[in-house]
PDB file of N, CA and C in Angstrom:
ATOM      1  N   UNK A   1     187.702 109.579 117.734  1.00  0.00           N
ATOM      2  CA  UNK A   1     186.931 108.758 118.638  1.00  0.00           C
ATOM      3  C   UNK A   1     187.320 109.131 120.070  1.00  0.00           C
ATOM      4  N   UNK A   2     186.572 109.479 120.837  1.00  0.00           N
ATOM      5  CA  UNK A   2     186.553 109.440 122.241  1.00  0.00           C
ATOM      6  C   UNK A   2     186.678 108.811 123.142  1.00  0.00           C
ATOM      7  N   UNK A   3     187.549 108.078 123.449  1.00  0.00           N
ATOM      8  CA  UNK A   3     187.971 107.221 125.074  1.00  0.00           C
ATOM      9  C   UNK A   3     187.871 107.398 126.094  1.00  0.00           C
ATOM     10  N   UNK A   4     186.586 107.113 126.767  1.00  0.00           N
ATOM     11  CA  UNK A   4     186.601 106.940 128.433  1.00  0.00           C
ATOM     12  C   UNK A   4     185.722 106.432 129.051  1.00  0.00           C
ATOM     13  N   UNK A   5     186.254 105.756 130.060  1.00  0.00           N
ATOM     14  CA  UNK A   5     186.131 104.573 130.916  1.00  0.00           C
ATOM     15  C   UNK A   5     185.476 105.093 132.141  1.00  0.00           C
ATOM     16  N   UNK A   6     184.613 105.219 132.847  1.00  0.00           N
ATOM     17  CA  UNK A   6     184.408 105.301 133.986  1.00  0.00           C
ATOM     18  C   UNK A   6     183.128 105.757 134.398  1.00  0.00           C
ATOM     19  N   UNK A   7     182.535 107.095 134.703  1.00  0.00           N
ATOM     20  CA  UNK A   7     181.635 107.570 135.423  1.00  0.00           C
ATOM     21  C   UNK A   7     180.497 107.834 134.298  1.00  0.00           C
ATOM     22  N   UNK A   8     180.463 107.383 133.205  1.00  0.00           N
ATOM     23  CA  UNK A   8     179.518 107.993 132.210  1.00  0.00           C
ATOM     24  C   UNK A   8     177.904 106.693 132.852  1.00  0.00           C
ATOM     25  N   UNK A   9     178.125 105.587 133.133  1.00  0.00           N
ATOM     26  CA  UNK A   9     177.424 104.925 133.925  1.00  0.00           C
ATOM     27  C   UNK A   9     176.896 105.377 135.722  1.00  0.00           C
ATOM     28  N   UNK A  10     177.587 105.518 136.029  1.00  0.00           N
ATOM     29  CA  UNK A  10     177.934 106.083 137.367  1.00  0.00           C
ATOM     30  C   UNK A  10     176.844 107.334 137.091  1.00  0.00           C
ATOM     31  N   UNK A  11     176.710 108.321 136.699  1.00  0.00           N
ATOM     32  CA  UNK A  11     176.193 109.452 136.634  1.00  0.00           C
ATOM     33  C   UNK A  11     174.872 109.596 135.466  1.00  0.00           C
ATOM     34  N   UNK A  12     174.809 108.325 134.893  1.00  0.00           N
ATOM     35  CA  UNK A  12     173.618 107.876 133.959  1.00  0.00           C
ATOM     36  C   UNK A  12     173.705 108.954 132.892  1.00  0.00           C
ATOM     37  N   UNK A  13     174.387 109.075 131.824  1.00  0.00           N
ATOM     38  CA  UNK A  13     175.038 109.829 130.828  1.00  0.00           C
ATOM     39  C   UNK A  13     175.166 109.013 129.916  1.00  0.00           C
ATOM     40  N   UNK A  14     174.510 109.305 128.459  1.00  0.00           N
ATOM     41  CA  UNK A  14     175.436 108.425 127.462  1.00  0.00           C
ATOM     42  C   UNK A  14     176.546 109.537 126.884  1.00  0.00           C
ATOM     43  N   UNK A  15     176.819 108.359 126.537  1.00  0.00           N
ATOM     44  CA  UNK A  15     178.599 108.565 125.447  1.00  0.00           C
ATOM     45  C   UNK A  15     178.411 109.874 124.859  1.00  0.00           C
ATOM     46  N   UNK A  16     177.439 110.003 124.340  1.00  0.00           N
ATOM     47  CA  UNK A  16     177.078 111.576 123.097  1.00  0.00           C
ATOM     48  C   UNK A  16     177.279 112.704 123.916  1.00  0.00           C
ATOM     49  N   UNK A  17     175.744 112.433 125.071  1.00  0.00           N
ATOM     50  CA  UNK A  17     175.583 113.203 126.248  1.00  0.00           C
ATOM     51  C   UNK A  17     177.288 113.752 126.267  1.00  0.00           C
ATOM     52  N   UNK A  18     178.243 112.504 126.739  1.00  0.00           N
ATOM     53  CA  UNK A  18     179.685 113.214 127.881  1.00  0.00           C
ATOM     54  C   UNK A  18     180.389 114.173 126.637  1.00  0.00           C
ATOM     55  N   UNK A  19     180.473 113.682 125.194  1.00  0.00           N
ATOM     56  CA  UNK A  19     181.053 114.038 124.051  1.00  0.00           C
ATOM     57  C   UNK A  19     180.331 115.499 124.291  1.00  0.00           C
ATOM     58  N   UNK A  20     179.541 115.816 124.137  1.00  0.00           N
ATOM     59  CA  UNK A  20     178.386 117.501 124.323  1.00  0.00           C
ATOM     60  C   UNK A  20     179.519 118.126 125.515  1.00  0.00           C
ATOM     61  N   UNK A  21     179.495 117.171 126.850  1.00  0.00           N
ATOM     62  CA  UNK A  21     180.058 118.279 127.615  1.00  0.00           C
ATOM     63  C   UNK A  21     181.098 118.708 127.359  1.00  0.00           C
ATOM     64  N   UNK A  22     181.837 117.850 127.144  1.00  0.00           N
ATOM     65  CA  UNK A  22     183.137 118.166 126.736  1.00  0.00           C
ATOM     66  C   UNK A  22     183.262 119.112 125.832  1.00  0.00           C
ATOM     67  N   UNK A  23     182.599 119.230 124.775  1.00  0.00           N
ATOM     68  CA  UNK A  23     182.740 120.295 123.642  1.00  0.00           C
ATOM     69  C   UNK A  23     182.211 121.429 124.166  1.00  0.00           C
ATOM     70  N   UNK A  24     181.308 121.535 124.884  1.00  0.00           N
ATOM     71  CA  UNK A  24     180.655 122.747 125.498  1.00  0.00           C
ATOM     72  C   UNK A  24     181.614 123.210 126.444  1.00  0.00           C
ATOM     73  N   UNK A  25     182.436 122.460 127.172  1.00  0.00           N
ATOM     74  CA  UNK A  25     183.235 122.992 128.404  1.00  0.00           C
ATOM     75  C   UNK A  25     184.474 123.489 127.582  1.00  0.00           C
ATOM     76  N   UNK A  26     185.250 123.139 126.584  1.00  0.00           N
ATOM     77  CA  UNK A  26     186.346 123.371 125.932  1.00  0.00           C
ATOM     78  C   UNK A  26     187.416 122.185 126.542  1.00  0.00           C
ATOM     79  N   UNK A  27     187.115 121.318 127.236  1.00  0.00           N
ATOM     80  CA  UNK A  27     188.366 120.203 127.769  1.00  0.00           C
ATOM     81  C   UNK A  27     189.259 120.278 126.825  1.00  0.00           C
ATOM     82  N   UNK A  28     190.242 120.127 127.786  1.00  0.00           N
ATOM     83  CA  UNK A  28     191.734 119.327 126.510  1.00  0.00           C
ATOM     84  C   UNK A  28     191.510 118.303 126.137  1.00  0.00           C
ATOM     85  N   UNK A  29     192.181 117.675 125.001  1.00  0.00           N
ATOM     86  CA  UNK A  29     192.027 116.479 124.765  1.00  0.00           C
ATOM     87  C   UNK A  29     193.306 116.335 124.334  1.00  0.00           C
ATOM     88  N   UNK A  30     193.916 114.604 124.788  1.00  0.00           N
ATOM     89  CA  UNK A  30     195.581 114.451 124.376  1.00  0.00           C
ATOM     90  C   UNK A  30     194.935 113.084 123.990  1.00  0.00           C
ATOM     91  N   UNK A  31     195.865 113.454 121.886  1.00  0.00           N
ATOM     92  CA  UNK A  31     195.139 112.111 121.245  1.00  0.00           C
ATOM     93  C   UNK A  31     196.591 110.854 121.641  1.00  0.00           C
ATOM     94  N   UNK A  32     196.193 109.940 120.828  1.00  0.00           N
ATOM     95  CA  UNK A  32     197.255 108.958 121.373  1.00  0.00           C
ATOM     96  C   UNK A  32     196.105 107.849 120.144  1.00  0.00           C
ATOM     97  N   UNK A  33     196.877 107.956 119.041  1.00  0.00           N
ATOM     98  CA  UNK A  33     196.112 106.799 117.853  1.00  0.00           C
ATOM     99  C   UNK A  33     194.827 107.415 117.452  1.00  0.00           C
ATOM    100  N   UNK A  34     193.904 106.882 117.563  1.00  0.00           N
ATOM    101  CA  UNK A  34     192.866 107.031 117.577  1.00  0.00           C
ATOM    102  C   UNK A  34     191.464 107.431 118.405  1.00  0.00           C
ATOM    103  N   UNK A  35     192.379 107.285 119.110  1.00  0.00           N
ATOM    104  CA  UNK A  35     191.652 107.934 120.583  1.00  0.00           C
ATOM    105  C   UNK A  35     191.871 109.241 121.250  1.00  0.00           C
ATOM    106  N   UNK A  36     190.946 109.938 121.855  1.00  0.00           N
ATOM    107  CA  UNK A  36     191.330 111.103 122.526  1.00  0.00           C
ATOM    108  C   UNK A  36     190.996 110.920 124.384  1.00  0.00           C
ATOM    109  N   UNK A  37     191.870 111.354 124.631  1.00  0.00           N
ATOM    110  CA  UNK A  37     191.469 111.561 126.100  1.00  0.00           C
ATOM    111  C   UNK A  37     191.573 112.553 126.865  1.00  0.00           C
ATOM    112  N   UNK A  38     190.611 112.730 127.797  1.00  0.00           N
ATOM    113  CA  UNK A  38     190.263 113.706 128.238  1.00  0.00           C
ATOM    114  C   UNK A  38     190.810 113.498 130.130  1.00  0.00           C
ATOM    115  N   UNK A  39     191.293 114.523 130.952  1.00  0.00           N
ATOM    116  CA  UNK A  39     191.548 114.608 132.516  1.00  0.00           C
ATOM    117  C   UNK A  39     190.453 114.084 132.927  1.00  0.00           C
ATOM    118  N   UNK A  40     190.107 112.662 133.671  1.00  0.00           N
ATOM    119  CA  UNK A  40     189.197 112.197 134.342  1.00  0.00           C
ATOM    120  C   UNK A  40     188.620 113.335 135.623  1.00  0.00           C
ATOM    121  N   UNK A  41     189.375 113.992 135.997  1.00  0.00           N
ATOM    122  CA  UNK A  41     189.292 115.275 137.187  1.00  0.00           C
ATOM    123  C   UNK A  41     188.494 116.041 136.228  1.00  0.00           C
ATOM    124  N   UNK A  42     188.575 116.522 135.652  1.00  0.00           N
ATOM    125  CA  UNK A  42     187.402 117.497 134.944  1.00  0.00           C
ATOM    126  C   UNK A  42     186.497 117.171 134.776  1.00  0.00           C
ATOM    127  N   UNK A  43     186.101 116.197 134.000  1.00  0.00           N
ATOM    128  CA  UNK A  43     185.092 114.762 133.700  1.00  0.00           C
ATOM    129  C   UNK A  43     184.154 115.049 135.459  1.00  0.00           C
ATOM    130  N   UNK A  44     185.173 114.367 136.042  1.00  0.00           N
ATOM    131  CA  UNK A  44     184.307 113.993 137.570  1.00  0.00           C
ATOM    132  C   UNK A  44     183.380 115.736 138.263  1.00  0.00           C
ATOM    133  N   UNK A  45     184.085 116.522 137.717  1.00  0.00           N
ATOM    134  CA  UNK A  45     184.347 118.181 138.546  1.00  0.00           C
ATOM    135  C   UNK A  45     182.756 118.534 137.705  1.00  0.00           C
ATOM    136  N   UNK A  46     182.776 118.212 136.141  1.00  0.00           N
ATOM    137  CA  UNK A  46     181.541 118.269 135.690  1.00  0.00           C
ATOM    138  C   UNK A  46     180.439 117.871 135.763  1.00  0.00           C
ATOM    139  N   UNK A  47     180.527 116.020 136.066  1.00  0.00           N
ATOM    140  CA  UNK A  47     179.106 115.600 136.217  1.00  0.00           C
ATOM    141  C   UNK A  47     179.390 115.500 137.726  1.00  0.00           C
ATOM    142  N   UNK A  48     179.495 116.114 138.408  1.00  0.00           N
ATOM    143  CA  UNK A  48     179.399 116.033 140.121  1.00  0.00           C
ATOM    144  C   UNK A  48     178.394 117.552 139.734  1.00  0.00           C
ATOM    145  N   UNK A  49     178.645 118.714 139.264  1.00  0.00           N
ATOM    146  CA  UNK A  49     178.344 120.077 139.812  1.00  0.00           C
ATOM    147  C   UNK A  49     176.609 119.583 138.365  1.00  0.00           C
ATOM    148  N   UNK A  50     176.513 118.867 137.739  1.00  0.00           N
ATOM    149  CA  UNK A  50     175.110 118.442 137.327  1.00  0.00           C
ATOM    150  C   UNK A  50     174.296 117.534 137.873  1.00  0.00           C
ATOM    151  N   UNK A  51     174.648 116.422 138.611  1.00  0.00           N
ATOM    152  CA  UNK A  51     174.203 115.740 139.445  1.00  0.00           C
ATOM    153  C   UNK A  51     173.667 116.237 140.991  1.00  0.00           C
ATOM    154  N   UNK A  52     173.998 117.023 141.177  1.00  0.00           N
ATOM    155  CA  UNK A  52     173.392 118.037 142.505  1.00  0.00           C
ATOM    156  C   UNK A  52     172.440 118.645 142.560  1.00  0.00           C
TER     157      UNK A  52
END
């Protein structure tokens, strides 16, 4: 499962949508339970350079 909080509203993205980029970009992901998380800085670095 994927954890994150923030700009997926902000940048009008659903959940699947951010899950795609991420797999398409190769992000790290550091799990912790059940959750994975991903560098919010990459996240932002991505939907900033699609939003333009």
């Amino acid at each position: 499962m994927l954890h994150y909080e923030g700009d997926t509203a902000e940048y009008g993205i659903s959940e699947k949508a951010l899950y795609e980029l991420i797999q398409r970009n190769g992000i790290p992901k550091q799990y912790s339970g059940i959750y994975a998380y991903v560098p919010k800085s990459r996240i932002n670095e991505l939907l900033s350079m699609t939003s333009e």
